[in-house]
C-alpha atoms as a PDB file:
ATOM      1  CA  UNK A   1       5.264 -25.200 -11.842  1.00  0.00           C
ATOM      2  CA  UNK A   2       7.862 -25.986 -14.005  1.00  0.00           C
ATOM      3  CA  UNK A   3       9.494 -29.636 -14.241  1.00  0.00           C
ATOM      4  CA  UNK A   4      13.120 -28.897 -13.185  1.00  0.00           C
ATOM      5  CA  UNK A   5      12.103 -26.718  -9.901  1.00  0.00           C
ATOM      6  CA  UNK A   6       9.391 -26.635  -7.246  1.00  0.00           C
ATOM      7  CA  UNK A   7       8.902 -22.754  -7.694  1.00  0.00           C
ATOM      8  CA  UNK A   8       5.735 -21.970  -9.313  1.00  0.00           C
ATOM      9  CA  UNK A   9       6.041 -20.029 -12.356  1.00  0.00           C
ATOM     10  CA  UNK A  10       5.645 -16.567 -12.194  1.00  0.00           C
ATOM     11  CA  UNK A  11       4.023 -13.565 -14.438  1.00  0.00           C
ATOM     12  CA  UNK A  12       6.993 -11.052 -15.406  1.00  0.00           C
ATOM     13  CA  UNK A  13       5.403  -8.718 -13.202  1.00  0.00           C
ATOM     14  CA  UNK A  14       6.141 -10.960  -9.731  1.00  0.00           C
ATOM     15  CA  UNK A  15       9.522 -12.407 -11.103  1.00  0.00           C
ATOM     16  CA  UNK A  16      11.839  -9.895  -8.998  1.00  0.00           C
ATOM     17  CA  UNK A  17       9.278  -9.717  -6.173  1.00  0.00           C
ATOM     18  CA  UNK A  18       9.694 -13.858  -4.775  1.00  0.00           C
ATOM     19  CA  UNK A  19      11.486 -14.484  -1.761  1.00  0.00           C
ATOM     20  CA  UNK A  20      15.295 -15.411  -2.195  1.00  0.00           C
ATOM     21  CA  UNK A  21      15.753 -18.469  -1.278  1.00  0.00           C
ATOM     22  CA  UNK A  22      16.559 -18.765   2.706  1.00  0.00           C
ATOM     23  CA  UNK A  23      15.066 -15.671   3.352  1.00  0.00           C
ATOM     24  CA  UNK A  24      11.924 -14.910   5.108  1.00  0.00           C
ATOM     25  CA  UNK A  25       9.269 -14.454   2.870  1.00  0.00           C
ATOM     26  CA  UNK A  26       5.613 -13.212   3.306  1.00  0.00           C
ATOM     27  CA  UNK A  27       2.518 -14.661   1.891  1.00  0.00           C
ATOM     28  CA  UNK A  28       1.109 -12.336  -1.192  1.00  0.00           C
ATOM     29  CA  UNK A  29      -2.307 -12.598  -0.183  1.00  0.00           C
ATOM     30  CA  UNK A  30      -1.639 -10.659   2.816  1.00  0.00           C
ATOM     31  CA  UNK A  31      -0.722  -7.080   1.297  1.00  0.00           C
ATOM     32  CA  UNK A  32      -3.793  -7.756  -1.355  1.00  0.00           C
ATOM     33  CA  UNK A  33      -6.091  -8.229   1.726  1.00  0.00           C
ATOM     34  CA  UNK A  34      -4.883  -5.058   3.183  1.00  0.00           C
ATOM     35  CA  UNK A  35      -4.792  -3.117  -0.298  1.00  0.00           C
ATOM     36  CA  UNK A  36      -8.536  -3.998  -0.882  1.00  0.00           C
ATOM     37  CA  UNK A  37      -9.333  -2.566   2.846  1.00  0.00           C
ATOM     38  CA  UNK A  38      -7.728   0.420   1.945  1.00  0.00           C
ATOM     39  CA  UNK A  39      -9.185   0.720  -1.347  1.00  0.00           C
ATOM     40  CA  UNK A  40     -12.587   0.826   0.225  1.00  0.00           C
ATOM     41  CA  UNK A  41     -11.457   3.402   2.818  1.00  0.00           C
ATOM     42  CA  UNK A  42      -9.748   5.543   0.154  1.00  0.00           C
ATOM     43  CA  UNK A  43     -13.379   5.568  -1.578  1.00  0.00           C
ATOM     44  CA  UNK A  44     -14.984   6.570   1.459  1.00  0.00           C
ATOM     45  CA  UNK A  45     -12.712   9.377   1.527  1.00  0.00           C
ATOM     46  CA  UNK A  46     -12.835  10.774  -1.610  1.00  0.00           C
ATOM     47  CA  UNK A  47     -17.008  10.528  -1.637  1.00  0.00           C
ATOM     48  CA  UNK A  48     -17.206  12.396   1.934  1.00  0.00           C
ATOM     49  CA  UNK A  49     -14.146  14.413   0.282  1.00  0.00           C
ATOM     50  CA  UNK A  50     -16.161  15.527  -2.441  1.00  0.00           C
ATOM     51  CA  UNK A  51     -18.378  17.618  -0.745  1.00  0.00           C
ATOM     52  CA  UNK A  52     -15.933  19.896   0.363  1.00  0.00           C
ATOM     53  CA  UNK A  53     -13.630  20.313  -1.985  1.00  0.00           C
ATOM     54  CA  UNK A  54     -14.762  23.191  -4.425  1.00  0.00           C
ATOM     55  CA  UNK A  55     -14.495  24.970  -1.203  1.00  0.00           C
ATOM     56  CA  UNK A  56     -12.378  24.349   1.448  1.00  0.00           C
ATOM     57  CA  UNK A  57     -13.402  25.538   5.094  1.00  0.00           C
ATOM     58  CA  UNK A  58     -11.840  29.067   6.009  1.00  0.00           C
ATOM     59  CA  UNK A  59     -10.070  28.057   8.976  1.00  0.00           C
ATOM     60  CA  UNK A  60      -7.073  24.832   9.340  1.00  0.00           C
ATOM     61  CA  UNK A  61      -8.747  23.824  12.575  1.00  0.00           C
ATOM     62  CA  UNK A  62     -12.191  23.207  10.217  1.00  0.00           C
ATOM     63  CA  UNK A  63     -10.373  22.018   7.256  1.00  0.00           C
ATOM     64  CA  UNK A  64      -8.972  19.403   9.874  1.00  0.00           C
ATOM     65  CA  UNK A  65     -12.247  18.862  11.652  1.00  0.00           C
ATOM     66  CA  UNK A  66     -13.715  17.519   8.268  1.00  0.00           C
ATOM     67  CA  UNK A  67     -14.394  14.009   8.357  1.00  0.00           C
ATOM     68  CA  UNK A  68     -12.484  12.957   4.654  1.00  0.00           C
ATOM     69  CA  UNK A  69      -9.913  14.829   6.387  1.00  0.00           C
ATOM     70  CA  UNK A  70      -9.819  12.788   9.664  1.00  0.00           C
ATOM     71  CA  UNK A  71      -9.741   9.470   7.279  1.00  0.00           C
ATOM     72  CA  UNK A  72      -7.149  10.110   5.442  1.00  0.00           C
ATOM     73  CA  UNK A  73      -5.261  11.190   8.122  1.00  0.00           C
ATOM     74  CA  UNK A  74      -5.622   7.902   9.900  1.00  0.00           C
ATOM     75  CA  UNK A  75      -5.063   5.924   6.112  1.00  0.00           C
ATOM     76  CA  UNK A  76      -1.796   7.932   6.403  1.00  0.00           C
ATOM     77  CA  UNK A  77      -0.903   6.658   9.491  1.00  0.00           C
ATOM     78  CA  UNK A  78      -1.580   3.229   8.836  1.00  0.00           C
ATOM     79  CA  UNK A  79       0.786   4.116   5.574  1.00  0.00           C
ATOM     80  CA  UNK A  80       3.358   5.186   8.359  1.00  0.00           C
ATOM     81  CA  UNK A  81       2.593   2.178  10.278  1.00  0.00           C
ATOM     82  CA  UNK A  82       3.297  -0.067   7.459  1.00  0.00           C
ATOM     83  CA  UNK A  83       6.522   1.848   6.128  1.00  0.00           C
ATOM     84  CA  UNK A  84       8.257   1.778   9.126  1.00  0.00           C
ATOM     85  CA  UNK A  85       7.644  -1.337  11.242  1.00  0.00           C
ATOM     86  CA  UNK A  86       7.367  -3.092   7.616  1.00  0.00           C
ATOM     87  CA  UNK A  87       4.356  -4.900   6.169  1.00  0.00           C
ATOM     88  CA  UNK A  88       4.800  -8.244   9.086  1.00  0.00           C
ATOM     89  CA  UNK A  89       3.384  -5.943  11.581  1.00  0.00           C
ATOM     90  CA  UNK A  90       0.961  -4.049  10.128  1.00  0.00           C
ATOM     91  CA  UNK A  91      -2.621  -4.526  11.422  1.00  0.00           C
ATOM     92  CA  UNK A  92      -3.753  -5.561   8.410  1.00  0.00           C
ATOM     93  CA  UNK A  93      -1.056  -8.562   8.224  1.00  0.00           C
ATOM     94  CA  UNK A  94      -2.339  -9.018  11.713  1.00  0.00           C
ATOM     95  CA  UNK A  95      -5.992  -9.537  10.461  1.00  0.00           C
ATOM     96  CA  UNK A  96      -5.005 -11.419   7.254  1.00  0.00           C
ATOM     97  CA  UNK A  97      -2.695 -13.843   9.192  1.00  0.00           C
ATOM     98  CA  UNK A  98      -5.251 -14.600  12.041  1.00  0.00           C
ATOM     99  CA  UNK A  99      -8.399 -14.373   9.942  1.00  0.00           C
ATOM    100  CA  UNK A 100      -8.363 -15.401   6.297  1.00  0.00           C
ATOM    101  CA  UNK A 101      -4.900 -17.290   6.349  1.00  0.00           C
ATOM    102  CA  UNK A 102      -5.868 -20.194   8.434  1.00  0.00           C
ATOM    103  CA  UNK A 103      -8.855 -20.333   6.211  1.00  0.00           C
ATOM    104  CA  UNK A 104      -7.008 -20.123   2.455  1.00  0.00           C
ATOM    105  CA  UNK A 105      -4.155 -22.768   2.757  1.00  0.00           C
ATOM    106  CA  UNK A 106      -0.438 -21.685   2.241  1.00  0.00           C
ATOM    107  CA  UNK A 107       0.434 -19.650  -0.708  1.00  0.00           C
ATOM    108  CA  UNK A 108       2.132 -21.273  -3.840  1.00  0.00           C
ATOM    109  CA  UNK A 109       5.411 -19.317  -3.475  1.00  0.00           C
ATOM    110  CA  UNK A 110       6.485 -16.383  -0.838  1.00  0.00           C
ATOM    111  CA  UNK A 111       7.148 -12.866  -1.757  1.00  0.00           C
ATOM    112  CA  UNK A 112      10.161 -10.481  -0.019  1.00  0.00           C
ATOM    113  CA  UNK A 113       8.559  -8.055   2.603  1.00  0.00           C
ATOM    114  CA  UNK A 114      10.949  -5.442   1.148  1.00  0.00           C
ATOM    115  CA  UNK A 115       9.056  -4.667  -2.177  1.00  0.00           C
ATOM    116  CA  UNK A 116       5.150  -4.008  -0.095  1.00  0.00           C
ATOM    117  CA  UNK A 117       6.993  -2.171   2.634  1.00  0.00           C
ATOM    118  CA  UNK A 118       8.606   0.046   0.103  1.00  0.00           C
ATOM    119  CA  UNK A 119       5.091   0.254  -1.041  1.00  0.00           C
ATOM    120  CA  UNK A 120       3.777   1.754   1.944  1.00  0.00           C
ATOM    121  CA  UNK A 121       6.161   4.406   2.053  1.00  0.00           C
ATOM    122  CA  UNK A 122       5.103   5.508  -1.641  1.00  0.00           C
ATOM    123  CA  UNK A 123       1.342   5.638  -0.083  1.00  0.00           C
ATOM    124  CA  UNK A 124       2.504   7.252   2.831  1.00  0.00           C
ATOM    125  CA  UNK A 125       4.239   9.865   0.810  1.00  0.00           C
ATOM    126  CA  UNK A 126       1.038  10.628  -1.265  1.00  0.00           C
ATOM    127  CA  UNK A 127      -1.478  10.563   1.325  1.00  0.00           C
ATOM    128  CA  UNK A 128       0.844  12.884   3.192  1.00  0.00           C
ATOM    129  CA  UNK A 129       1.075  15.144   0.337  1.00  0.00           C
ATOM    130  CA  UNK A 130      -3.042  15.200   0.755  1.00  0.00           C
ATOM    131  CA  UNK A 131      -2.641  16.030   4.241  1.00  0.00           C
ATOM    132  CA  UNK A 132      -0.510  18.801   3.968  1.00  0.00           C
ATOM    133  CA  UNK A 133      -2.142  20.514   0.697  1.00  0.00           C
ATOM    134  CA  UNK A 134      -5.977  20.044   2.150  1.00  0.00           C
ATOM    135  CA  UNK A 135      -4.612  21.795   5.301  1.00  0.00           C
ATOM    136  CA  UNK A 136      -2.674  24.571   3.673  1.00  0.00           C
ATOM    137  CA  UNK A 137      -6.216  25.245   1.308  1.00  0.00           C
ATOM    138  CA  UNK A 138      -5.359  23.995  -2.105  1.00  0.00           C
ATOM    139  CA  UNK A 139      -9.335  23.256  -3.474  1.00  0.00           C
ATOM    140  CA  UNK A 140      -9.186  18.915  -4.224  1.00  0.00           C
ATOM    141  CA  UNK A 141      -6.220  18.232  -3.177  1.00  0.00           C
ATOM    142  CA  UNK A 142      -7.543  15.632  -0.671  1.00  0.00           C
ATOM    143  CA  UNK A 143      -9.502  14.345  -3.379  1.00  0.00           C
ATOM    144  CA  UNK A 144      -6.656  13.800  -5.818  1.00  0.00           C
ATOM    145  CA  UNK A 145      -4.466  12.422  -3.562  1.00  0.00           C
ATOM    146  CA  UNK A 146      -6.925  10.158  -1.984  1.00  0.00           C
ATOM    147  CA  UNK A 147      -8.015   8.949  -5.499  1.00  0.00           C
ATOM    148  CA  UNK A 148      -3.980   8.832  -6.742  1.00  0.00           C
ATOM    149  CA  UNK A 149      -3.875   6.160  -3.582  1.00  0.00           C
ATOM    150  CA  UNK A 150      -6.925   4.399  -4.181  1.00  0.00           C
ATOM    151  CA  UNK A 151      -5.932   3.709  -7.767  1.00  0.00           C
ATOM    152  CA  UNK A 152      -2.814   2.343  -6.703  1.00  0.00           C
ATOM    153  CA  UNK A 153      -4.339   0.323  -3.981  1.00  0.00           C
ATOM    154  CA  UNK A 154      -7.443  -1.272  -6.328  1.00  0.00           C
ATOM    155  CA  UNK A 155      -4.738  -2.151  -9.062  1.00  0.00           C
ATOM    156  CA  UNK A 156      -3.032  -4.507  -6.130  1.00  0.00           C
ATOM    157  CA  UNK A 157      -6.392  -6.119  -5.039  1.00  0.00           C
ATOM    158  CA  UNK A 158      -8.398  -6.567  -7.757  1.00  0.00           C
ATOM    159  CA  UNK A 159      -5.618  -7.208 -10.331  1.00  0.00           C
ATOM    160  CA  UNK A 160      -2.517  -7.966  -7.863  1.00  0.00           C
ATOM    161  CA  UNK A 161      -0.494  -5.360  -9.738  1.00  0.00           C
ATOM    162  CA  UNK A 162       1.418  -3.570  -6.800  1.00  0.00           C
ATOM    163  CA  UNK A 163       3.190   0.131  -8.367  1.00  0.00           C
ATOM    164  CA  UNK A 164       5.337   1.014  -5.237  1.00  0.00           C
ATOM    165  CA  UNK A 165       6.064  -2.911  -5.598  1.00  0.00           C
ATOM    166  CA  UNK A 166       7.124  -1.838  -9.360  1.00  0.00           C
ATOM    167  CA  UNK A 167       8.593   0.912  -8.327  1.00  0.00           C
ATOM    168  CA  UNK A 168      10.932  -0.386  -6.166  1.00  0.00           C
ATOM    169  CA  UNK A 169      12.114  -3.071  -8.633  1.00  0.00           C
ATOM    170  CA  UNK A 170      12.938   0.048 -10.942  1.00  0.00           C
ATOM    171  CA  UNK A 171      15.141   1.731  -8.344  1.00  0.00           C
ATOM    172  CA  UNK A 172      16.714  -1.507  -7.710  1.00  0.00           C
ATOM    173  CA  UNK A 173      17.956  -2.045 -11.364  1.00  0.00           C
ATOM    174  CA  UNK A 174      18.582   1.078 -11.932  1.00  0.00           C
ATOM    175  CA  UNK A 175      21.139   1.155  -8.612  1.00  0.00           C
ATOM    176  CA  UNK A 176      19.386   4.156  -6.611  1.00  0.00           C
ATOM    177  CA  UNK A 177      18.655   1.351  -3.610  1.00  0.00           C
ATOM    178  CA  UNK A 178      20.606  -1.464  -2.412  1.00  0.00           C
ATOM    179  CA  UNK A 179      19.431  -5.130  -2.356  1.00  0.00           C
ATOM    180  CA  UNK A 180      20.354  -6.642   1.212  1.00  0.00           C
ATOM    181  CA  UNK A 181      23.127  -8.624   1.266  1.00  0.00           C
ATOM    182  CA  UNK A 182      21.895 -12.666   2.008  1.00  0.00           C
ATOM    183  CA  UNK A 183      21.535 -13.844   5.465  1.00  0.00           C
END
């Protein structure tokens, strides 16, 4: 912390990612804890995925009946999940706040939900992109996409270095979104 302010100090990677003052923020933990669940379920999917992919089943209906297919479909909705009714409501904020939060302490500083939530639409988008290609036949294309995800979601829990986070800060600067006006 620095001697003139009660905000900690942050890395230049987190600087444009704290909470304005006044506004609700969200404890940075919380998308971490959820990043590092779906890291491990991304893995899952690309090992079952791997099987499969030289040669994708004939048919859609037993492309879709695979089980690395049925995973990432459900990753992708939980990417939906998280896009849309934002990153407070997700389940995974659900199990951080009423499992490990009580259990950690409060966080040094708060982060804006606006950054993470942007962040599951990026993961949404890829995992989609999975969806769609594994259906339509393309040979690994639930494998890259699931690994494409999982690397983004292991850089945010093991090294809390969020890229739809970074992303968004990019679009922000460079105009293409809008920063909501204070409350």
């Amino acid at each position: 912390m620095t001697a003139q302010s009660s905000q900690p100090t942050l890395p230049p990677s987190k600087r444009g990612l704290a909470a304005a003052p006044g506004r609700p923020g969200i404890d940075p933990r919380g998308p971490r804890f959820g990043a590092g669940i779906t890291a491990v379920l991304l893995l899952v999917t690309i090992g079952l995925g791997l099987g499969s992919a030289a040669g994708p089943a004939a048919t859609i209906a037993a492309r879709a009946s695979e089980p690395s297919f049925v995973l990432l479909v459900l990753i992708t909705a939980l990417f939906a999940w998280g896009a849309f009714a934002g990153v407070r409501r997700h389940p995974y904020g659900w199990l951080y706040k009423t499992l490990v939060r009580p259990r950690v302490g409060p966080p040094s500083h708060l982060e804006d939900p606006a950054p993470p939530t942007f962040s599951q639409g990026v993961g949404l988008f890829v995992t989609l992109v999975g969806v769609v290609l594994h259906l339509a036949g393309v040979p690994f294309a639930l494998v890259i996409f699931a690994a494409l995800a999982f690397v983004a979601a292991f850089l945010n829990s093991v090294f809390d270095y969020c890229l739809g986070c970074q992303i968004y800060l990019l679009l922000l600067r460079g105009g293409v979104i809008k920063a909501r006006p204070a409350a």
